[in-house]
Protein backbone atom coordinates (compact mmCIF):
# COMPACT_ATOMS: atom_id res chain seq x y z
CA UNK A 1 23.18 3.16 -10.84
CA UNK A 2 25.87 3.45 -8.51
CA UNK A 3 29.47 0.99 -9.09
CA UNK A 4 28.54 -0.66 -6.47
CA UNK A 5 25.21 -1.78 -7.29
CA UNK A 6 27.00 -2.12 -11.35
CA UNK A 7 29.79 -4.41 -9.72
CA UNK A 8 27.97 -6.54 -7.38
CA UNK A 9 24.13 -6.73 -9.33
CA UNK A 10 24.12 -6.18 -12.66
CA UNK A 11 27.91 -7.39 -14.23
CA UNK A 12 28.43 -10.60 -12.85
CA UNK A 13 26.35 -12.86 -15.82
CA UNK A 14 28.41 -10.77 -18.29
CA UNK A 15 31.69 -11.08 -16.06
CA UNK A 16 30.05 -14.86 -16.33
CA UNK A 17 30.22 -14.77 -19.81
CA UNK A 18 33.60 -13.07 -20.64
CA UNK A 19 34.97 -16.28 -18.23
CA UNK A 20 33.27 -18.56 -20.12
CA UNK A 21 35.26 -17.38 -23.48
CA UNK A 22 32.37 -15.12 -25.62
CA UNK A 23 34.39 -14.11 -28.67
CA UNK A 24 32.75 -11.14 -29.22
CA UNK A 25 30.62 -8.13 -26.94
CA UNK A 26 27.77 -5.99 -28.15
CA UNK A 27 27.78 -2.51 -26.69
CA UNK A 28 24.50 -1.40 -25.30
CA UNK A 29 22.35 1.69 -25.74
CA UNK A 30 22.10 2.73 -22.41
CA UNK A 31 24.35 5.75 -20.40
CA UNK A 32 26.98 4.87 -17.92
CA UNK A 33 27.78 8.19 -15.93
CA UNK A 34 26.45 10.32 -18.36
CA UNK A 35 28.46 8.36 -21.40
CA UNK A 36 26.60 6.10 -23.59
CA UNK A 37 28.33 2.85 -23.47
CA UNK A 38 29.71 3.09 -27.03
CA UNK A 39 31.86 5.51 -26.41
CA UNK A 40 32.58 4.61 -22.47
CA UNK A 41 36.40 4.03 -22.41
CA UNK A 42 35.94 2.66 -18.64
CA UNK A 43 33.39 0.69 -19.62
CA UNK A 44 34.44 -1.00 -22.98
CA UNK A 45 38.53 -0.37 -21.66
CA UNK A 46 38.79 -0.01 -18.11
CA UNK A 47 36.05 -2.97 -16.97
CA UNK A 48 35.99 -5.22 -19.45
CA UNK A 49 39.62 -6.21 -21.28
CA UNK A 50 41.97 -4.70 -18.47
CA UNK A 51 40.11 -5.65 -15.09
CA UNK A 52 37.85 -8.62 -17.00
CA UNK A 53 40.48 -9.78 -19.57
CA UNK A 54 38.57 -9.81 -22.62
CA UNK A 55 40.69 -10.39 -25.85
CA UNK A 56 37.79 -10.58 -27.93
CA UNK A 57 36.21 -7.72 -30.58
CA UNK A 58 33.38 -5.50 -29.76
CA UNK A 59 30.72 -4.13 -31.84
CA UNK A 60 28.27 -1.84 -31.48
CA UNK A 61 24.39 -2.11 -31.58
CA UNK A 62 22.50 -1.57 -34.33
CA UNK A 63 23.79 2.47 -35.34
CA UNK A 64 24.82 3.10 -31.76
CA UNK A 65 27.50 5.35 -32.91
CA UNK A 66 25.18 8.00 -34.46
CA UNK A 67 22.37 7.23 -31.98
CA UNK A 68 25.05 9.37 -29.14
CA UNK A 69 25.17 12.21 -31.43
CA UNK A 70 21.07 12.49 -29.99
CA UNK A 71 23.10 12.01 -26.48
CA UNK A 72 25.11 15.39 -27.05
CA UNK A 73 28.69 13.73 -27.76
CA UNK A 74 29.07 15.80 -31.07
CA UNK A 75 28.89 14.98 -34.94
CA UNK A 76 29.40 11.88 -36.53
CA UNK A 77 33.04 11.98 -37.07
CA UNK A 78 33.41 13.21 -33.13
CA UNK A 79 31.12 10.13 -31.90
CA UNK A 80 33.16 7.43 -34.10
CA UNK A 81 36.67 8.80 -32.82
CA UNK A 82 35.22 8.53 -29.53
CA UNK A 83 33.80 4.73 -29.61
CA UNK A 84 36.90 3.97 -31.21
CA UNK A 85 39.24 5.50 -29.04
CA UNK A 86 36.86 3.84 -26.08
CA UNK A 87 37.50 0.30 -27.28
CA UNK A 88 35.02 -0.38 -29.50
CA UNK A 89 36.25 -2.39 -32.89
CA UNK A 90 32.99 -2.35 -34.98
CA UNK A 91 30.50 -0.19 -36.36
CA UNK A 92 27.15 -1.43 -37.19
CA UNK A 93 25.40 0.10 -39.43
CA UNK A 94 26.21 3.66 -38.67
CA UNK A 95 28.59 3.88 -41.07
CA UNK A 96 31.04 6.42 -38.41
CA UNK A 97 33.97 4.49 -38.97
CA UNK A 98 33.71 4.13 -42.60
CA UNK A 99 33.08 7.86 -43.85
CA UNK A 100 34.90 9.25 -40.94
CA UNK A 101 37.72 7.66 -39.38
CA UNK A 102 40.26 8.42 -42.05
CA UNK A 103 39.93 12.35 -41.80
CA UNK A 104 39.73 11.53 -38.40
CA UNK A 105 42.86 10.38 -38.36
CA UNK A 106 44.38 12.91 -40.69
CA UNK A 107 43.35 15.42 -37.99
CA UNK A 108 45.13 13.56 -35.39
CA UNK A 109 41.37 12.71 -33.34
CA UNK A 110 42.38 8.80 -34.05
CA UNK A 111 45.57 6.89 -33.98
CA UNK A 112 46.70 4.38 -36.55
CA UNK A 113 47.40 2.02 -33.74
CA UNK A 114 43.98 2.13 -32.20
CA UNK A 115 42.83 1.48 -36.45
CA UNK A 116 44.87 -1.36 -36.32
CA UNK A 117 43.81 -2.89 -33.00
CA UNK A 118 40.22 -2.40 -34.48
CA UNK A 119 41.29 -4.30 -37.78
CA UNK A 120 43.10 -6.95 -35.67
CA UNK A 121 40.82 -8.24 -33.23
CA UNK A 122 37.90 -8.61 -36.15
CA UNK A 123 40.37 -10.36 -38.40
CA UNK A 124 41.19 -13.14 -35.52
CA UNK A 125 37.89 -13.48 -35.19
CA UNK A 126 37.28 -14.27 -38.63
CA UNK A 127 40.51 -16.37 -38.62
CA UNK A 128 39.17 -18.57 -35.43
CA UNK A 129 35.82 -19.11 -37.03
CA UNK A 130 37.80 -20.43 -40.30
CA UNK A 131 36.57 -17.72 -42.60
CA UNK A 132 39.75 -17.48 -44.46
CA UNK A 133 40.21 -21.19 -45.39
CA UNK A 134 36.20 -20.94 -46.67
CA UNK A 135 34.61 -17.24 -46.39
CA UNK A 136 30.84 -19.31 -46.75
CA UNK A 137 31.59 -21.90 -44.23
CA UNK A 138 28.48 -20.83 -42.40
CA UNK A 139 26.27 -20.37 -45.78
CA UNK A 140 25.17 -24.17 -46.38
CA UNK A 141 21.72 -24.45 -47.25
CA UNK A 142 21.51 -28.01 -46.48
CA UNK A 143 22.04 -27.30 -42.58
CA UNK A 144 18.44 -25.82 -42.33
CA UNK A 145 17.20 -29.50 -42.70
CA UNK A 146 19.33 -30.51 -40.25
CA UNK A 147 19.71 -28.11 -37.67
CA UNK A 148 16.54 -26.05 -37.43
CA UNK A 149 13.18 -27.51 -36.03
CA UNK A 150 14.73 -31.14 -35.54
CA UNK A 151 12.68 -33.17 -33.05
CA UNK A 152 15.99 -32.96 -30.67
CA UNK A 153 16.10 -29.18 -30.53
CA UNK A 154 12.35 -28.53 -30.40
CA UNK A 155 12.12 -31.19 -27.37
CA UNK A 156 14.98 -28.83 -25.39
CA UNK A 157 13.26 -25.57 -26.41
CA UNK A 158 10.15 -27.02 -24.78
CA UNK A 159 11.95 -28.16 -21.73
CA UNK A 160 13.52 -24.90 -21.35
CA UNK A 161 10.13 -22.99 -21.83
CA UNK A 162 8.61 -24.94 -18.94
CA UNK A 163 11.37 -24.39 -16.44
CA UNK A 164 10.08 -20.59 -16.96
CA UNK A 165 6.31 -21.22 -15.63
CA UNK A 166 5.16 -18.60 -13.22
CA UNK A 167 2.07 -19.19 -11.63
CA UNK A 168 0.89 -16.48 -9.43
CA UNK A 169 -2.45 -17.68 -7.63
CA UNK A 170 -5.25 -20.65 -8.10
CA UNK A 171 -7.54 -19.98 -6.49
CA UNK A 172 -9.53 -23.17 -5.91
CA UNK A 173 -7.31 -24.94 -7.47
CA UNK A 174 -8.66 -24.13 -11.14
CA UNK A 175 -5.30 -25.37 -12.90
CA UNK A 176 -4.70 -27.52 -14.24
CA UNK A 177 -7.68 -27.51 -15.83
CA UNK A 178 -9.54 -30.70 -16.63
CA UNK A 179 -9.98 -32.41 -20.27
CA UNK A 180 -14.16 -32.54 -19.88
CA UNK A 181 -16.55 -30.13 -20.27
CA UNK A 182 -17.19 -27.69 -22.31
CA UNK A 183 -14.40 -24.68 -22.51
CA UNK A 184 -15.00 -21.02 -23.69
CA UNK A 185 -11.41 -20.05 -25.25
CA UNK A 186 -12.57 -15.85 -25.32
CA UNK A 187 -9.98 -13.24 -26.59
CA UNK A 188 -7.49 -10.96 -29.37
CA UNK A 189 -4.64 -13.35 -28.72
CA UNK A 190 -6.44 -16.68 -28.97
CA UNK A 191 -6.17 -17.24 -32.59
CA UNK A 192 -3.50 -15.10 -33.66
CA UNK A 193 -0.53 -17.11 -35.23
CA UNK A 194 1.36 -14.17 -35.84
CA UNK A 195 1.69 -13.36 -32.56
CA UNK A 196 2.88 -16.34 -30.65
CA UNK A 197 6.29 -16.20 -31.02
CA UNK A 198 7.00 -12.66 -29.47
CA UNK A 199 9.14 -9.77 -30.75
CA UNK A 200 11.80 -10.14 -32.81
CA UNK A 201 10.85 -13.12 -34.47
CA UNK A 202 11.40 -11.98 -37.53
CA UNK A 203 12.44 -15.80 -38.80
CA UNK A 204 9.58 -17.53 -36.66
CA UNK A 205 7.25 -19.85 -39.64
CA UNK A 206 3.86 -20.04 -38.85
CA UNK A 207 3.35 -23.22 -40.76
CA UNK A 208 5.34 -24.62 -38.08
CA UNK A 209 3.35 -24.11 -34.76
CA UNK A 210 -0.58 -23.41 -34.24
CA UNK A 211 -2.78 -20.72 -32.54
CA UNK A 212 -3.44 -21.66 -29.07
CA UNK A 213 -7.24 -22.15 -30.53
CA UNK A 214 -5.64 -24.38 -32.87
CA UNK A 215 -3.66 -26.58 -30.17
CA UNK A 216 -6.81 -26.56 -28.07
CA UNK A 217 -8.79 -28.12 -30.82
CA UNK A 218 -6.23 -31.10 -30.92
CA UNK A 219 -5.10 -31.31 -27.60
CA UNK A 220 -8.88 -31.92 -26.63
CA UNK A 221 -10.61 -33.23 -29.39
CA UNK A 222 -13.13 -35.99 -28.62
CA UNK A 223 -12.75 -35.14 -24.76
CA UNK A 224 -13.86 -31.84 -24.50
CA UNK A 225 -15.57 -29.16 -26.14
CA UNK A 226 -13.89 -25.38 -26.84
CA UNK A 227 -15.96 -22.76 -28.17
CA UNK A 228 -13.89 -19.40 -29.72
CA UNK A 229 -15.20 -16.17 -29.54
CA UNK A 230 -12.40 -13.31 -29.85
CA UNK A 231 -14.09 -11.09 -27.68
CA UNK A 232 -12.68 -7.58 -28.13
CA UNK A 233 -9.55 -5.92 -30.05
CA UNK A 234 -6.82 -5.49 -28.76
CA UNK A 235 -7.48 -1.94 -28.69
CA UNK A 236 -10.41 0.60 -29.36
CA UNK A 237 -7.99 2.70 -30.90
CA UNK A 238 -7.32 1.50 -34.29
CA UNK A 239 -4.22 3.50 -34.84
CA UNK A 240 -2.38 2.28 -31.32
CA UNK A 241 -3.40 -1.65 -32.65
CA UNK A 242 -1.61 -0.58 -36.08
CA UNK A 243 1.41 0.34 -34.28
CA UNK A 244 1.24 -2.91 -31.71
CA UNK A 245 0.64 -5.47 -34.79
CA UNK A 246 3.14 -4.55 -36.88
CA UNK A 247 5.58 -6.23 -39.52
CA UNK A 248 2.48 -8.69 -40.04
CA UNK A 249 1.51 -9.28 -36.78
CA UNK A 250 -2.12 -7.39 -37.45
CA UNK A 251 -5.71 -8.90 -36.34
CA UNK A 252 -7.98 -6.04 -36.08
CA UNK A 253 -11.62 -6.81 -36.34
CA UNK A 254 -14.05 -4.83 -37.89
CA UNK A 255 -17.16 -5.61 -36.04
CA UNK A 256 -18.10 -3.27 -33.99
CA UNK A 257 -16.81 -3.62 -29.54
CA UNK A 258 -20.61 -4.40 -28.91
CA UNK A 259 -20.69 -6.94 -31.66
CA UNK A 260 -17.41 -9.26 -30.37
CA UNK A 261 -18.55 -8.96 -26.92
CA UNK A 262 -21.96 -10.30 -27.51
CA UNK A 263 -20.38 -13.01 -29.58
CA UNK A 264 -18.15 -13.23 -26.32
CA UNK A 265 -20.62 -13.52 -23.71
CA UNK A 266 -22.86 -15.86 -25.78
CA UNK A 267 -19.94 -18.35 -26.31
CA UNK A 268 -18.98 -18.09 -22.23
CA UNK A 269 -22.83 -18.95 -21.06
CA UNK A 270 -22.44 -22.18 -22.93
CA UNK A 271 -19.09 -23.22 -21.13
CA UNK A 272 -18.27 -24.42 -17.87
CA UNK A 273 -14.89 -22.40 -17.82
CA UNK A 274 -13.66 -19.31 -19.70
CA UNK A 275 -10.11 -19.57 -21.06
CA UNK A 276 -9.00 -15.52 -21.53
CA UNK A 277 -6.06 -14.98 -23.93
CA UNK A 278 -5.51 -11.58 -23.32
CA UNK A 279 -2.79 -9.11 -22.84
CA UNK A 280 -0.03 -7.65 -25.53
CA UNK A 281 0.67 -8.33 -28.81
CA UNK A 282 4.38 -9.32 -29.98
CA UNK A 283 5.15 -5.65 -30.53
CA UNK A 284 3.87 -4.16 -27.40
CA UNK A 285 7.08 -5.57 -25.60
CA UNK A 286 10.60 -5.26 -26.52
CA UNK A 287 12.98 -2.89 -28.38
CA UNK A 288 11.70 0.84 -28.36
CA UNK A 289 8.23 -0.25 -27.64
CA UNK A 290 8.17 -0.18 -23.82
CA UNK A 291 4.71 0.56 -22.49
CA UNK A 292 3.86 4.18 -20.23
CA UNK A 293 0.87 2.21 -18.51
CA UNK A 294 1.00 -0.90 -16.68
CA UNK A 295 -2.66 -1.82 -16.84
CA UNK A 296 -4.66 -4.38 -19.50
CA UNK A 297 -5.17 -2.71 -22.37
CA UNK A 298 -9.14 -0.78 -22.35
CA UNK A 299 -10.83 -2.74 -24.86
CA UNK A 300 -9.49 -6.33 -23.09
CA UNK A 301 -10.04 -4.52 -19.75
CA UNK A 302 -13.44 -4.20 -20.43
CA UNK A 303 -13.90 -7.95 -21.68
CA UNK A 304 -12.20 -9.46 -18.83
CA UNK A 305 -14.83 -7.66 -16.52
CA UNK A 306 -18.17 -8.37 -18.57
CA UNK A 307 -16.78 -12.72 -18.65
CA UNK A 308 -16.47 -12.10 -14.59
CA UNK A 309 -20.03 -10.63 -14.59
CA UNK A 310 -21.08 -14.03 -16.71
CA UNK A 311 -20.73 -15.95 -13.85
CA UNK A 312 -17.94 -18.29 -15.76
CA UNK A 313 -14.22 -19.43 -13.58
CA UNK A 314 -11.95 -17.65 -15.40
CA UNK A 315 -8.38 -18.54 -16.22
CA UNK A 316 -6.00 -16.20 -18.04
CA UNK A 317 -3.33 -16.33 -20.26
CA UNK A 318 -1.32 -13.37 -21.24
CA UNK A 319 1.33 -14.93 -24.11
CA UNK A 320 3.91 -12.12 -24.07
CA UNK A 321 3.10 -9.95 -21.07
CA UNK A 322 3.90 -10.02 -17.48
CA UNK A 323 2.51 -6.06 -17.34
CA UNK A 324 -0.73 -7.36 -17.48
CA UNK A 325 -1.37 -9.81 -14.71
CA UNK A 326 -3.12 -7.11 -12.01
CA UNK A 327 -6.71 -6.65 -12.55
CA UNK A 328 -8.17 -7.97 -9.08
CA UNK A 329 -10.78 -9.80 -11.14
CA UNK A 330 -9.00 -12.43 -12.51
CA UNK A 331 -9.46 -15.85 -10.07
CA UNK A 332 -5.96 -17.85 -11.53
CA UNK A 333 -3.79 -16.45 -13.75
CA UNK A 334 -0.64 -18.34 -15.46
CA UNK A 335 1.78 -17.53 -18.24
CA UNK A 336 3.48 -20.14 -20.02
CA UNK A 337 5.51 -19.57 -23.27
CA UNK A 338 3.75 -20.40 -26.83
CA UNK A 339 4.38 -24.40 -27.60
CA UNK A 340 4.80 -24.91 -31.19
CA UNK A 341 4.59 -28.07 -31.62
CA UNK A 342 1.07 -28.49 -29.34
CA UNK A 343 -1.15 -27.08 -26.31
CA UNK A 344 -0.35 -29.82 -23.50
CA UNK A 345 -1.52 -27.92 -20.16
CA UNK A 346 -4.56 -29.75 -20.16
CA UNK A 347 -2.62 -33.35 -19.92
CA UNK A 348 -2.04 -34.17 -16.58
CA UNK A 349 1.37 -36.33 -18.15
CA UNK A 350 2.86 -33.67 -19.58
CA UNK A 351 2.12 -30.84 -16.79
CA UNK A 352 5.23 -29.65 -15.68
CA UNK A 353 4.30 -27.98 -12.17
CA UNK A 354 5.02 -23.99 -12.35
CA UNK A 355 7.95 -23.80 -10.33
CA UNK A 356 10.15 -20.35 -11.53
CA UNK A 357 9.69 -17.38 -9.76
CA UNK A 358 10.04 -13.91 -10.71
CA UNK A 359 13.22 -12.25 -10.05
CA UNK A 360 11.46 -8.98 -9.31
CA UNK A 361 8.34 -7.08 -7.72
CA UNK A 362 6.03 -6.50 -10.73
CA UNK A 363 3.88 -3.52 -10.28
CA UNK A 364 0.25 -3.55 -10.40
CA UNK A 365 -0.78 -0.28 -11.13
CA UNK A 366 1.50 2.90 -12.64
CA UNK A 367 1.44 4.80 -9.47
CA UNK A 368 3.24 1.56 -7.67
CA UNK A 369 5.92 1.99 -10.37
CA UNK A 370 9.70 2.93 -8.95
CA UNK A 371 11.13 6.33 -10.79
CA UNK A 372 14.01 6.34 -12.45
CA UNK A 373 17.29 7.14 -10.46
CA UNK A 374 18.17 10.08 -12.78
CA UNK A 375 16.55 10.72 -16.25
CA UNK A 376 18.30 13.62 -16.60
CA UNK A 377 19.96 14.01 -20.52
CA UNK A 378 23.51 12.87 -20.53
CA UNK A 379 25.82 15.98 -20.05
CA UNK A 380 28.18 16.14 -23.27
CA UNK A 381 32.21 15.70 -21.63
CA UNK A 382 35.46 13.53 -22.23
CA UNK A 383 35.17 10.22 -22.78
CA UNK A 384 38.04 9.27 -20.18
């Protein structure tokens, strides 16, 4: 990425931020002319306290420091003298700055002033945040009553989800769809609890929110009828599901791929409409788990095209992915986050008409993809 680009496309929400007062700036993972950010003294120096003004502390990502020694910067102690020396004032995790710093420093690599600035910024921090009039000011139990899952907050979370509605195409004007009938809800991701929250949700309770079969049930009960049928795996191969489910998130089903589509396709020739909750699981996206091919996943790939061959409308909804929203057979597709607290797109009061757009071109098919600029490994040098 070129300054220019940096400067005028990707900085200003962070330059937004930084105005705005942030206390405190997490260095990233990625490489900034062949530095990782870490240890980018023009980055971490040079942009953001002398041209941006930030008096705040900075701290790194989770073990960012030893995660450049992969990058070619050097050993341990080199990588810590070098994120120190570029500005940054805490170590996560890695443990650089406390096992190396002070032989660093004996060996002239570090400065006791550039210690000290370190020590200082985290210490005001601590100091503005009251920490040394009551070091567990933040550590009251009693707030979780108050503060999470209060009516107030979960009204705004749901207020901010559907200001993020996407709808790509209706065709015929399928959505919203109507509270009659009888509704085929087919699919991995239909009644999986686990994985409604997304990534990262390490916190999320899942006595808290329901399955999107769940909220069906409710939202319709006594107007309209929803049959479930899962419909495939989210995967043939066992191992890859493993990987995509993890930290609790599994739902593999041992019937055989004939036996859940039969279930599938029985369940759709009784319905007037096919719901399809396909797509990726909560660990298919995010951190490290970024996906080589764009396309639905086989064994939901092959689903989506025996429902189409039923003769069934067919409306999708992915719940984490916005990979998966190609395949030519699908009439309306649209994604709207998981709603904890109830499944309200069949209620014409509460519809909220899709109005966000995305902020990119999303790529149909791998080949379409754009290559990256320069995947070149970074080139060991100074950090200045």
């Amino acid at each position: 990425m070129s300054h220019l680009s940096m400067f005028n496309n990707y900085f200003p929400p962070y330059k937004a931020a930084i105005d705005a007062g942030v206390g405190s700036v997490m260095t990233s993972f990625n490489v900034v002319d062949g530095i990782p950010a870490t240890g980018n003294k023009w980055l971490m120096t040079d942009v953001l306290r002398d041209r941006w003004g930030f008096d705040g502390f900075v701290v790194t990502d989770y073990t960012a420091i030893s995660e450049m020694i992969a990058h070619g910067m050097g050993d341990l102690q080199q990588v810590s003298a070098m994120s120190l020396s570029a500005g940054t004032d805490m170590d996560m995790v890695a443990d650089g700055f406390l096992t190396t710093l002070e032989k660093s420093l004996k060996e002239g690599k570090v400065t006791m002033a550039e210690i000290d600035k370190a020590c200082r910024r985290i210490l005001e921090a601590k100091y503005k945040l009251g920490l040394f009039d009551d070091p567990y000011k933040y550590c009251d139990a009693s707030r979780v009553k108050k503060d999470i899952f209060t009516a107030e907050n979960r009204a705004v979370a749901r207020k901010i989800a559907t200001e993020t509605f996407v709808l790509l195409k209706n065709e015929n004007n399928l959505l919203p769809l109507q509270r009659k009938g009888k509704i085929a809800l087919v699919g991995p991701l239909a009644n999986t609890k686990a994985n409604m929250p997304g990534t990262w949700s390490v916190a999320a309770t899942s006595d808290k929110y329901n399955s999107l079969y769940e909220s069906m049930k409710q939202s319709l009960a006594g107007k309209a009828e929803v049959f479930y049928a899962k419909g495939s795996n989210l995967m043939y191969d066992a191992q890859r599901e493993a990987e995509a489910t993890m930290f609790g998130r599994e739902m593999r089903d041992l019937r055989s791929a004939q036996e859940l589509l039969d279930e599938a396709l029985s369940v759709a020739s009784q319905a007037d409409v096919i719901v399809a909750a396909v797509g990726e699981s909560s660990e298919m996206s995010g951190e490290s788990s970024s996906r080589t091919n764009l396309e639905m996943p086989d064994a939901q790939r092959d689903l989506l095209t025996a429902l189409k061959a039923s003769g069934a409308g067919c409306k999708k909804r992915s719940p984490h992915s916005a990979i998966a929203l190609c395949p030519k057979f699908i009439i309306a597709t649209m994604i709207f986050p998981p709603k904890p607290t109830g499944f309200r797109v069949f209620s014409k009061k509460d519809i909220t008409p899709p109005s966000f757009y995305l902020p990119f071109t999303m790529q149909c098919f791998l080949p379409d993809a754009p290559t990256a600029p320069d995947d070149r490994p970074a080139i060991p040098r100074a950090a200045s």
